[in-house]
N, C-alpha and C. Protein backbone atom coordinates (compact mmCIF):
# COMPACT_ATOMS: atom_id res chain seq x y z
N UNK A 1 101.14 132.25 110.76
CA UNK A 1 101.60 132.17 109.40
C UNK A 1 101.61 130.71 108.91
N UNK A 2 102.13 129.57 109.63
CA UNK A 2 101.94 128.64 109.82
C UNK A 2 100.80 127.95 108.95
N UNK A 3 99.69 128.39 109.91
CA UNK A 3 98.37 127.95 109.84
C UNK A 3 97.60 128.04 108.14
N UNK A 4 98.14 129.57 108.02
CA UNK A 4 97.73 130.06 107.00
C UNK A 4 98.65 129.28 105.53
N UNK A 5 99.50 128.98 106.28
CA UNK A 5 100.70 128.18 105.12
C UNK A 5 99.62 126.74 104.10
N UNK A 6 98.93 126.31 105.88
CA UNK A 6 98.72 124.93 105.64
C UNK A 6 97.27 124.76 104.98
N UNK A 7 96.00 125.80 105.23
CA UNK A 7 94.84 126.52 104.49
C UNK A 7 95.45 126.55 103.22
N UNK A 8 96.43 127.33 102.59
CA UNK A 8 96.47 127.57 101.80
C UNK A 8 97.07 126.53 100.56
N UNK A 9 98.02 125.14 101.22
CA UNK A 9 98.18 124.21 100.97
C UNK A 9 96.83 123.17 100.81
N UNK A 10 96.17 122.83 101.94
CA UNK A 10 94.71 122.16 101.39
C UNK A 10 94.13 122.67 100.05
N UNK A 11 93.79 123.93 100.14
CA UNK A 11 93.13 124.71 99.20
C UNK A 11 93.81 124.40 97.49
N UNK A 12 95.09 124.39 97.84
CA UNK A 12 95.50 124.46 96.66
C UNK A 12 95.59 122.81 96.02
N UNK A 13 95.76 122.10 96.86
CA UNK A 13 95.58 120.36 96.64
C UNK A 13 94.18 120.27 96.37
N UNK A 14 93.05 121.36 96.06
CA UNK A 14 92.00 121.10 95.75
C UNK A 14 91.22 121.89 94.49
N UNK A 15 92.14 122.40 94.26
CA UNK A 15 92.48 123.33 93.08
C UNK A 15 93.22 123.01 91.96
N UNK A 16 92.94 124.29 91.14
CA UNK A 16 93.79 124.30 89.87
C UNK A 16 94.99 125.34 90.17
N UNK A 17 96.14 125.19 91.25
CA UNK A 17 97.19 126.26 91.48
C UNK A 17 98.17 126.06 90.85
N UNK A 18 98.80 127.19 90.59
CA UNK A 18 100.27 126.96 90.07
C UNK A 18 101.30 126.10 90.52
N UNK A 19 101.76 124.92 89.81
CA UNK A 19 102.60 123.99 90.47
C UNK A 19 103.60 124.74 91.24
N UNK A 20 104.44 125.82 91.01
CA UNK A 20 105.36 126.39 92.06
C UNK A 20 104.89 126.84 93.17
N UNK A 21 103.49 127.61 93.09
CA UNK A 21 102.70 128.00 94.25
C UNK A 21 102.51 126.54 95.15
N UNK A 22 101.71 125.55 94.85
CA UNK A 22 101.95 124.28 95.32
C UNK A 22 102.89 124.02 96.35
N UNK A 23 104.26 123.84 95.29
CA UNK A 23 105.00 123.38 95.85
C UNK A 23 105.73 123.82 97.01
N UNK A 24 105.26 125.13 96.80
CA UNK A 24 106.15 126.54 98.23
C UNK A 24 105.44 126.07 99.32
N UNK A 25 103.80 126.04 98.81
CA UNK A 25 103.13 125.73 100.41
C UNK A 25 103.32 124.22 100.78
N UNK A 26 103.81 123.31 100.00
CA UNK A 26 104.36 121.38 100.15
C UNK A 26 105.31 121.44 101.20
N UNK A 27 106.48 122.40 100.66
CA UNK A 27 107.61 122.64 101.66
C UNK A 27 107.56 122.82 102.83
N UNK A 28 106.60 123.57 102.96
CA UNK A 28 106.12 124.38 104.37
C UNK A 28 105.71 123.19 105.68
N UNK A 29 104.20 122.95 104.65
CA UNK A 29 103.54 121.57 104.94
C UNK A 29 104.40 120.48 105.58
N UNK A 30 105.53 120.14 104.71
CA UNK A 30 106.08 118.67 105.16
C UNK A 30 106.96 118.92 106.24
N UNK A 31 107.36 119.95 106.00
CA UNK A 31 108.45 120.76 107.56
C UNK A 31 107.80 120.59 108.82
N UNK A 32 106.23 121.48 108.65
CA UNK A 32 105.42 121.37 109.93
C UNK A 32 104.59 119.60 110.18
N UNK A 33 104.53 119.09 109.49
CA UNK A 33 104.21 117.46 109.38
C UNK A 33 105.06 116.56 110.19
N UNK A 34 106.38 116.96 109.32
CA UNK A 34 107.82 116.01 109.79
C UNK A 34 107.87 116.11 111.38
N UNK A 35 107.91 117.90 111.67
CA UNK A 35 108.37 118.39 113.06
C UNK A 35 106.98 117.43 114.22
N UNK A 36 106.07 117.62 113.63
CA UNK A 36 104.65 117.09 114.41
C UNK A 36 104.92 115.19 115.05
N UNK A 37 105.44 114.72 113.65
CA UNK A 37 105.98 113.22 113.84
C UNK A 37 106.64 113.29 114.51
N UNK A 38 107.75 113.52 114.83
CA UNK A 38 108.78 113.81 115.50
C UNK A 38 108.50 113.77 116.92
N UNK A 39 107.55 114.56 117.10
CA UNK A 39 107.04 115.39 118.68
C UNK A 39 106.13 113.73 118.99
N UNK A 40 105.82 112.87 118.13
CA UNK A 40 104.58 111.78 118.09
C UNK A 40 103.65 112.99 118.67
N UNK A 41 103.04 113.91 117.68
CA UNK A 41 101.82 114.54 117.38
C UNK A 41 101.33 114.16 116.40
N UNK A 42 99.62 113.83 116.18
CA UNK A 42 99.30 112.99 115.14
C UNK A 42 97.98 113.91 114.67
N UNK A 43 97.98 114.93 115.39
CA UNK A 43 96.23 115.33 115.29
C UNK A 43 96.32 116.48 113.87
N UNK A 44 97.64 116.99 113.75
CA UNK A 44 97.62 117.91 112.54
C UNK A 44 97.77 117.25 111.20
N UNK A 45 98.88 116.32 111.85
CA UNK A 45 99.11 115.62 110.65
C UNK A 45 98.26 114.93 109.56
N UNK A 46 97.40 114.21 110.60
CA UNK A 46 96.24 113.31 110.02
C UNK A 46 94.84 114.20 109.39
N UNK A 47 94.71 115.23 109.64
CA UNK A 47 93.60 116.25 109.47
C UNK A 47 94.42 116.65 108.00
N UNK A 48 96.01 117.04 107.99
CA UNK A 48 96.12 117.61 106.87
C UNK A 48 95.81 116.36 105.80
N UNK A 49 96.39 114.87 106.30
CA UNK A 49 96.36 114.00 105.10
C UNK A 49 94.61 113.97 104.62
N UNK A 50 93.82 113.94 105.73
CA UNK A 50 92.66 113.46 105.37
C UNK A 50 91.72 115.12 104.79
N UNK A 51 92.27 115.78 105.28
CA UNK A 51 91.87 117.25 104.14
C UNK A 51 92.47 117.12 102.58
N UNK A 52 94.19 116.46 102.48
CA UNK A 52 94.54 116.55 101.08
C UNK A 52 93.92 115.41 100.62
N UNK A 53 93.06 114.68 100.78
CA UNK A 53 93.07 113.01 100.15
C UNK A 53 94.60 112.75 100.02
N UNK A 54 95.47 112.42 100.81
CA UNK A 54 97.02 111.66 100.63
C UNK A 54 97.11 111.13 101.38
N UNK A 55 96.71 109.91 100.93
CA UNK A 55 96.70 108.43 101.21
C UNK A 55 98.57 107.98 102.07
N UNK A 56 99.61 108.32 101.04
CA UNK A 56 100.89 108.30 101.63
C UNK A 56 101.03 108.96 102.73
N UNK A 57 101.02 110.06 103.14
CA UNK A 57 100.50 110.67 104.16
C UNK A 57 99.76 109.47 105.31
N UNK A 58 98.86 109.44 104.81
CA UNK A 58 97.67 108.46 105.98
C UNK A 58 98.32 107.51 106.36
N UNK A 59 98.88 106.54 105.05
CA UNK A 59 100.00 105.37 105.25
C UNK A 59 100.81 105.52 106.14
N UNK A 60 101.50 106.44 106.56
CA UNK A 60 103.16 106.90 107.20
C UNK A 60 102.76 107.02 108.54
N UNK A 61 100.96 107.76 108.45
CA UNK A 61 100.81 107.81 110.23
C UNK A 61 99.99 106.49 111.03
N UNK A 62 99.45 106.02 109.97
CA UNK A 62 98.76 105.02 110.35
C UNK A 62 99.82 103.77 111.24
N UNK A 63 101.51 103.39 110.15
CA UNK A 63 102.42 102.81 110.38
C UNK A 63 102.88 103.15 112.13
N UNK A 64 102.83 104.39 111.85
CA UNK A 64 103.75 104.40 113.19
C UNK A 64 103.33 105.35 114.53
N UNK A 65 101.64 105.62 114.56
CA UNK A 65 100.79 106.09 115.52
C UNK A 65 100.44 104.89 116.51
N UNK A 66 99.94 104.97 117.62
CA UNK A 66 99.64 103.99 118.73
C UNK A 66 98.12 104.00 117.79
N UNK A 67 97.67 102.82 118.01
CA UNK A 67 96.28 102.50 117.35
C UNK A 67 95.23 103.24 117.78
N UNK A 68 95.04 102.83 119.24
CA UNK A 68 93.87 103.98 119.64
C UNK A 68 93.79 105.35 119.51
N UNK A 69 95.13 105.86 119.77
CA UNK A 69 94.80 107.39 119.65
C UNK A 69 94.56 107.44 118.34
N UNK A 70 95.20 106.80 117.05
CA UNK A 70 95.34 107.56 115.91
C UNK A 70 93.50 106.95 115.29
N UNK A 71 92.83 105.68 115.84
CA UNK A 71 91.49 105.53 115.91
C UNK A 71 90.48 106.57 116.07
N UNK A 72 90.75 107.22 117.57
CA UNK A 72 90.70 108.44 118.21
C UNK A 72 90.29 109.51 117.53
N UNK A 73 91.31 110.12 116.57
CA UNK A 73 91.51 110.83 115.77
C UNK A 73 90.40 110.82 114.46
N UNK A 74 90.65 110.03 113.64
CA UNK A 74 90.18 109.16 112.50
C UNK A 74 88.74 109.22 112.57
N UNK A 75 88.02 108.88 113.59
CA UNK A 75 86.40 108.36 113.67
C UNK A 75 85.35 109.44 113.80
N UNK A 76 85.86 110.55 114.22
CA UNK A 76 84.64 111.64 113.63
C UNK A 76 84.72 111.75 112.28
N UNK A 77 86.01 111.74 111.53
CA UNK A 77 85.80 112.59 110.15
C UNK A 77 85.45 111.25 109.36
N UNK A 78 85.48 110.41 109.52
CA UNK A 78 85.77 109.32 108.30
C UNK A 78 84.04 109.37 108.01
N UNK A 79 82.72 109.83 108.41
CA UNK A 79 81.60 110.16 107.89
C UNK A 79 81.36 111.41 107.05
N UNK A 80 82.32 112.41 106.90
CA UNK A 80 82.93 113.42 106.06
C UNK A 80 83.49 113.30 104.89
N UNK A 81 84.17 112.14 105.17
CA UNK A 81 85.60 111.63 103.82
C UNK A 81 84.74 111.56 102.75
N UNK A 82 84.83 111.93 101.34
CA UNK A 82 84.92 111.24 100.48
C UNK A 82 85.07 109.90 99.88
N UNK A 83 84.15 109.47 99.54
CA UNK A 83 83.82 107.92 99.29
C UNK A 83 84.35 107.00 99.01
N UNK A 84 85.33 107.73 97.66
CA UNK A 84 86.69 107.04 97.14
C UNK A 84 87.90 106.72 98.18
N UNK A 85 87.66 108.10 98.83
CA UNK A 85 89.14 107.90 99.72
C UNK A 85 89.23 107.27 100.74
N UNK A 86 87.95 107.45 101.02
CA UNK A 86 87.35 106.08 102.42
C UNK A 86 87.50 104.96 102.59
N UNK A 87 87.37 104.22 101.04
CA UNK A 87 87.89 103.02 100.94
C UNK A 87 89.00 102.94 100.62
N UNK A 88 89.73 103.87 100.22
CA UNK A 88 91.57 103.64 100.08
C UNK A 88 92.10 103.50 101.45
N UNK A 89 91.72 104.45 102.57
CA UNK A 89 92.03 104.44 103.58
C UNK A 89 91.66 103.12 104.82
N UNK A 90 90.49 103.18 104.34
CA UNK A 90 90.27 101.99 105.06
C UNK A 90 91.04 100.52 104.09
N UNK A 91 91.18 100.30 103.33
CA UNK A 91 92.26 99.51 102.72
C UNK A 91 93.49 99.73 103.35
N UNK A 92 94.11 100.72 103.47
CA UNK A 92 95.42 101.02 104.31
C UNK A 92 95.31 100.36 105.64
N UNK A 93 94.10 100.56 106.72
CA UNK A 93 94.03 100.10 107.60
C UNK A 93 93.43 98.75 107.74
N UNK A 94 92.72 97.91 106.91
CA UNK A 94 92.32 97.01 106.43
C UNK A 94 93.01 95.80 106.56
């Protein structure tokens, strides 16, 4: 259910959804995000920021991930990213 929470959250950060719909699956999202930080799990987290383009997101894990792993992570998709966001992100890490 979870999973499907967080699909349906990307999807809708890429869309035209109803801001309350949004925001039900945000809730969800930042619950399973927060809990992930917490655990120092970085692999959902960072997939969801770099699926929503949210840069704040990227910011928060970038701050407080061990470098290599969260490198690790980061270097298959960043030939995927979006162009714009590529350079925001890499500005973050920059």
């Amino acid at each position: 259910m979870v999973n499907k929470c967080i699909e349906k959250y990307i999807e809708s950060c890429k869309s035209e959804t109803k801001a309350e719909e949004h925001q039900q699956y945000k809730s969800v999202v930042d619950y399973v995000v927060d809990n992930s930080i917490q655990a120092k799990e970085y692999k959902m987290p960072l997939g969801v920021a770099l699926d929503t383009q949210d840069c704040e997101l990227f910011g928060r894990l970038y701050k407080i991930a061990e470098f290599n792993d969260f490198v690790e992570i980061l270097l298959p998709h960043l030939l995927t990213l979006d162009l714009g966001f590529r350079a925001k992100i890499l500005d973050i890490v920059g």
